[in-house]
PDB file of N, CA and C in Angstrom:
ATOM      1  N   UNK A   1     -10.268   3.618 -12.027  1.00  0.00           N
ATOM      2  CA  UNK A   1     -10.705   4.464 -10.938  1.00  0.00           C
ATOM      3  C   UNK A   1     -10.352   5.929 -11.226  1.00  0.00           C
ATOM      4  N   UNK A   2      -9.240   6.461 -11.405  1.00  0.00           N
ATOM      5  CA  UNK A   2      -8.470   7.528 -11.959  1.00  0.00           C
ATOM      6  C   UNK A   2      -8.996   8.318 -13.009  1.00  0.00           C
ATOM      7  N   UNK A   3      -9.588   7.627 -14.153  1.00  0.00           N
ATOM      8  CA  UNK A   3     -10.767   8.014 -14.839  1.00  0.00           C
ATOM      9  C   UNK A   3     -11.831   8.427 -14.809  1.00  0.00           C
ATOM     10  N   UNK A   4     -12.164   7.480 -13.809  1.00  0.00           N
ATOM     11  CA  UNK A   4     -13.809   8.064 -13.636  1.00  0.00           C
ATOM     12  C   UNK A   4     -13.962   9.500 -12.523  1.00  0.00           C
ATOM     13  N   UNK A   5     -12.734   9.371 -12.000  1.00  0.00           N
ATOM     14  CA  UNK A   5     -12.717  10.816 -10.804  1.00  0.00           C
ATOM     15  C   UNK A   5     -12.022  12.056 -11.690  1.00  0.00           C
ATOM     16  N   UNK A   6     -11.551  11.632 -12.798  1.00  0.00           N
ATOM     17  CA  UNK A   6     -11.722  12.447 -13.395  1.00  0.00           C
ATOM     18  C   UNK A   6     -12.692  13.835 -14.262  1.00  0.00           C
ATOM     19  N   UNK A   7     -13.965  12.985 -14.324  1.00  0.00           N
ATOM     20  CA  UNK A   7     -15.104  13.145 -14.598  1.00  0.00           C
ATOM     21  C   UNK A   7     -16.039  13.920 -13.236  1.00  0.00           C
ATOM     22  N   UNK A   8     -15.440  14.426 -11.912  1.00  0.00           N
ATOM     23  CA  UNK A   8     -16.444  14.621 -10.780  1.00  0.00           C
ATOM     24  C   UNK A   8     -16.292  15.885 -11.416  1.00  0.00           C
ATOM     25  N   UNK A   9     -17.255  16.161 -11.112  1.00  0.00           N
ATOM     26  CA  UNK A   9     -17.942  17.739 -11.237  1.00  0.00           C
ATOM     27  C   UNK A   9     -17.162  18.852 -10.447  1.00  0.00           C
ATOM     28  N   UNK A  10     -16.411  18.257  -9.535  1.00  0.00           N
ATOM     29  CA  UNK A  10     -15.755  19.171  -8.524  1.00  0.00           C
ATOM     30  C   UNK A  10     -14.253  19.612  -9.056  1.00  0.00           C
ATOM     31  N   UNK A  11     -13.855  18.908 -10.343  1.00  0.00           N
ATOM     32  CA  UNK A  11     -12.569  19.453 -10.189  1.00  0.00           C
ATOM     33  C   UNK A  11     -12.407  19.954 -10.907  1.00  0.00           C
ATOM     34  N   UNK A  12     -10.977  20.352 -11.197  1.00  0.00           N
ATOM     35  CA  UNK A  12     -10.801  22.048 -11.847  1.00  0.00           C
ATOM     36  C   UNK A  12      -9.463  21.553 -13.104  1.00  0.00           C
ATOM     37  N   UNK A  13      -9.647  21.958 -14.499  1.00  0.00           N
ATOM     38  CA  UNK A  13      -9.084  21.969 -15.693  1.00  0.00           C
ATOM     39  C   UNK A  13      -8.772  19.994 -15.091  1.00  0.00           C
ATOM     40  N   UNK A  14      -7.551  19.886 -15.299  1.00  0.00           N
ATOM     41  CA  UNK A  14      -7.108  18.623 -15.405  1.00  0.00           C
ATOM     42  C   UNK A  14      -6.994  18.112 -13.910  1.00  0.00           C
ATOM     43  N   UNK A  15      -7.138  18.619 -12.747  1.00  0.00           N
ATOM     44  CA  UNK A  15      -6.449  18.158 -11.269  1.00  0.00           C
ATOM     45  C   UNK A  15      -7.820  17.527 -10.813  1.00  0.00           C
ATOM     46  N   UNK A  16      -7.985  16.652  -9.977  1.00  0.00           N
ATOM     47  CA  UNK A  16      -8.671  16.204  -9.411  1.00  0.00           C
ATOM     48  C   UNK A  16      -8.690  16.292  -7.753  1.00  0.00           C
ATOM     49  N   UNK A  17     -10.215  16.841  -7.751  1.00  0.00           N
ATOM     50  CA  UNK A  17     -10.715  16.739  -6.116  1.00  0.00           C
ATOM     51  C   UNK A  17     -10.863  15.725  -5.498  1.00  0.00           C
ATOM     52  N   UNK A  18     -10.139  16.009  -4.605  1.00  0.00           N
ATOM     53  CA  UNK A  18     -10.166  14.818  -3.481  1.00  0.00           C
ATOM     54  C   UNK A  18     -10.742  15.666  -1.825  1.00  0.00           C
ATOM     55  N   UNK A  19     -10.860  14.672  -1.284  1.00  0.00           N
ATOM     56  CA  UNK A  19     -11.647  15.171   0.119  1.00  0.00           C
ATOM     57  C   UNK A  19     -10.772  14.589   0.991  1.00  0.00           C
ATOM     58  N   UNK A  20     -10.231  15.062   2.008  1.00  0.00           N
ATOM     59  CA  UNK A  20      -9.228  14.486   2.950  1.00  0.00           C
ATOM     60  C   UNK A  20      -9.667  14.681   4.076  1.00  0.00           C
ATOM     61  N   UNK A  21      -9.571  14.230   5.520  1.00  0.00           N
ATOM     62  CA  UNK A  21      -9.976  14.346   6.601  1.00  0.00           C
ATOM     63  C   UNK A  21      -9.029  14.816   7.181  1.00  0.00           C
ATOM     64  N   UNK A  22      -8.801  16.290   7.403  1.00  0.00           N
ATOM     65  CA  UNK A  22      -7.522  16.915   8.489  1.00  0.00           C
ATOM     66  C   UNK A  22      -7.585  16.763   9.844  1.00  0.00           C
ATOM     67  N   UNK A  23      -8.777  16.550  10.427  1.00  0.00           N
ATOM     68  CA  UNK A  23      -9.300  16.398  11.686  1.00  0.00           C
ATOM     69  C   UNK A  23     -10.333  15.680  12.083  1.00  0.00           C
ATOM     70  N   UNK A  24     -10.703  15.178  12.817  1.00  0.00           N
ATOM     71  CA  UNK A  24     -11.735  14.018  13.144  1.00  0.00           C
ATOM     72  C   UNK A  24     -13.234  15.274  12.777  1.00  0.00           C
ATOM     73  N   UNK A  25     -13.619  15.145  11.346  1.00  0.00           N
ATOM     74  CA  UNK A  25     -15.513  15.824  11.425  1.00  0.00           C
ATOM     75  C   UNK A  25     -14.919  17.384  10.869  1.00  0.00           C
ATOM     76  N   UNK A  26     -13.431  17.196  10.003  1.00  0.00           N
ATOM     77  CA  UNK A  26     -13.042  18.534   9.879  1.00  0.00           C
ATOM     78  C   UNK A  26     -12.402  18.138   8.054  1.00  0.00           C
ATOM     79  N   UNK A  27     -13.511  18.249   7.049  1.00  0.00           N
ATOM     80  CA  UNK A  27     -12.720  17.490   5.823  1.00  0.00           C
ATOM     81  C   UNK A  27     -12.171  19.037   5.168  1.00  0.00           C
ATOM     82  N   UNK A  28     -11.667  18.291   4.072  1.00  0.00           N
ATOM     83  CA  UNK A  28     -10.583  19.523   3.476  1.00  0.00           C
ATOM     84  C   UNK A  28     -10.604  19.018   2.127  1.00  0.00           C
ATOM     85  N   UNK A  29     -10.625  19.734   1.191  1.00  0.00           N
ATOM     86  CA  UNK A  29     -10.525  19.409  -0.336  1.00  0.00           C
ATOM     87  C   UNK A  29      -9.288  19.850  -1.115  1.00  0.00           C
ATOM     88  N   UNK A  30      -8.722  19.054  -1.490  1.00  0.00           N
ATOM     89  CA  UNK A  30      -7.124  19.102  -1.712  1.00  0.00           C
ATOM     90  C   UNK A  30      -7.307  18.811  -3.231  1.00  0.00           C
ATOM     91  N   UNK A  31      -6.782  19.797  -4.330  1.00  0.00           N
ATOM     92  CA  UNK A  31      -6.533  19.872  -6.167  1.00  0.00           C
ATOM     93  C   UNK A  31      -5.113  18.911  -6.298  1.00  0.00           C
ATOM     94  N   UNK A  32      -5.210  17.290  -6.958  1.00  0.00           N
ATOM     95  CA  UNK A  32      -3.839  17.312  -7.275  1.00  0.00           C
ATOM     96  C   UNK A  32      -3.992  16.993  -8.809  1.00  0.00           C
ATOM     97  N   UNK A  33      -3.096  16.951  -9.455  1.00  0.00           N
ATOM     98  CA  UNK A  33      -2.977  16.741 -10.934  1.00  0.00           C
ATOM     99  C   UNK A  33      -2.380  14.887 -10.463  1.00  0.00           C
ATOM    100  N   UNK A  34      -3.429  14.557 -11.905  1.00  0.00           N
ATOM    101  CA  UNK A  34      -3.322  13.350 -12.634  1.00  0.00           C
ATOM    102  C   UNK A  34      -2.016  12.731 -11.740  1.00  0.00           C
ATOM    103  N   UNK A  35      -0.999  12.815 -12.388  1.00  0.00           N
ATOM    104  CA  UNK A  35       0.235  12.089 -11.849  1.00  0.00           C
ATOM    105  C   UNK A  35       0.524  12.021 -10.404  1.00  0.00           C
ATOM    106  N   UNK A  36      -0.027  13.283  -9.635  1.00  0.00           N
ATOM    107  CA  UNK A  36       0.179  13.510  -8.169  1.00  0.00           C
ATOM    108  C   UNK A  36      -0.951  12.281  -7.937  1.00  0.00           C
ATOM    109  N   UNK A  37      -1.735  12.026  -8.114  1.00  0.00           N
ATOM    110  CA  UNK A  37      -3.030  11.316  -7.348  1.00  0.00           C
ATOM    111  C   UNK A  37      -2.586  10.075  -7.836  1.00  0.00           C
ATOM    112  N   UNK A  38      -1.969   9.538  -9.066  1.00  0.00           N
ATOM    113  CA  UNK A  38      -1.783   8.066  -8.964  1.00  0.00           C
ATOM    114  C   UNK A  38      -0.421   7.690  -7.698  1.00  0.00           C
ATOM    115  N   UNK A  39       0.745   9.026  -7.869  1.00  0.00           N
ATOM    116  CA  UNK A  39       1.475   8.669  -6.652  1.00  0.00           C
ATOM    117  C   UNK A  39       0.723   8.279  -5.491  1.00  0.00           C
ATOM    118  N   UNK A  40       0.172   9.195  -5.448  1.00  0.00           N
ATOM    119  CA  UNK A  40      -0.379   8.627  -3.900  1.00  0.00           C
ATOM    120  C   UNK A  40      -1.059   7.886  -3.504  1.00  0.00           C
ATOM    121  N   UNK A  41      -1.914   7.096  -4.608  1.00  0.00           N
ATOM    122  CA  UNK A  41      -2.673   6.408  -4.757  1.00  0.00           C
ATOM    123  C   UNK A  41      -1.847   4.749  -4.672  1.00  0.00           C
ATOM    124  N   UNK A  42      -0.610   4.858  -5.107  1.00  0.00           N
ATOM    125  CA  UNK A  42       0.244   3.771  -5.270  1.00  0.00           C
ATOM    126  C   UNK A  42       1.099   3.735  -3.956  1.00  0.00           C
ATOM    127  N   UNK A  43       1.549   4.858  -3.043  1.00  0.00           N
ATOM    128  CA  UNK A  43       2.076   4.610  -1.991  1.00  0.00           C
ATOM    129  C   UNK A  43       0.857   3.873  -0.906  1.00  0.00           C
ATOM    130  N   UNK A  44      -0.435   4.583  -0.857  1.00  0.00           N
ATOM    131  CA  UNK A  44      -0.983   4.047  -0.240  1.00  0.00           C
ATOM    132  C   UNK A  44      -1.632   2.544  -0.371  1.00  0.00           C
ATOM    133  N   UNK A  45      -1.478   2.326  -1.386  1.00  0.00           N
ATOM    134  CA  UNK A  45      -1.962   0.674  -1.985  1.00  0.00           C
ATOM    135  C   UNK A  45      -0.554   0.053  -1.022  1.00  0.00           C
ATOM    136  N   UNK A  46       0.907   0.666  -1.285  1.00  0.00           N
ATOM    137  CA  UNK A  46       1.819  -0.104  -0.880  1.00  0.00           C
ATOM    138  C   UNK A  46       1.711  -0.176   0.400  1.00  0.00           C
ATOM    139  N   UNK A  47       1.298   0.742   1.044  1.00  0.00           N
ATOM    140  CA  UNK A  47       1.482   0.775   2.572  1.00  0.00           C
ATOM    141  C   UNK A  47       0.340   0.152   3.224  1.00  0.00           C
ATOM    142  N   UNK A  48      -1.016  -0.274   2.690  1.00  0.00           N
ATOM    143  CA  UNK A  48      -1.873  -0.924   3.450  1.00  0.00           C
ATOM    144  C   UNK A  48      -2.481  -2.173   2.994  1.00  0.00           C
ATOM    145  N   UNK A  49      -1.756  -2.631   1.783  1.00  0.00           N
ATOM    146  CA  UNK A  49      -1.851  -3.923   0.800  1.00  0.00           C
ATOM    147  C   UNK A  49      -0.821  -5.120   0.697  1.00  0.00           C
ATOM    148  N   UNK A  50       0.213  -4.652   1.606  1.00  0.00           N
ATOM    149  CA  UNK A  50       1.525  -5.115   0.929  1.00  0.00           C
ATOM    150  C   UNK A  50       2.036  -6.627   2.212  1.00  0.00           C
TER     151      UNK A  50
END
């Protein structure tokens, strides 16, 4: 997965775009680098998988 969002057109040198919802119909585009996005990617697996 991490790979292939690597590849979006939207992000910048090595960090990857992500789209976040700050508000209900209010999104926000947040730069994290590689290692930041699997963290979070792994807390949230833990917290809604577990």
């Amino acid at each position: 997965m991490i790979q292939s969002m690597l590849t979006d057109k939207k992000n910048t040198d090595s960090q990857i775009a992500d789209v976040i919802l700050v508000e209900s119909q209010k999104p926000s585009v947040i730069l994290l680098a590689k290692e930041e996005f699997e963290t979070y990617l792994n807390q949230f697996k833990g917290e809604h998988f577990s």
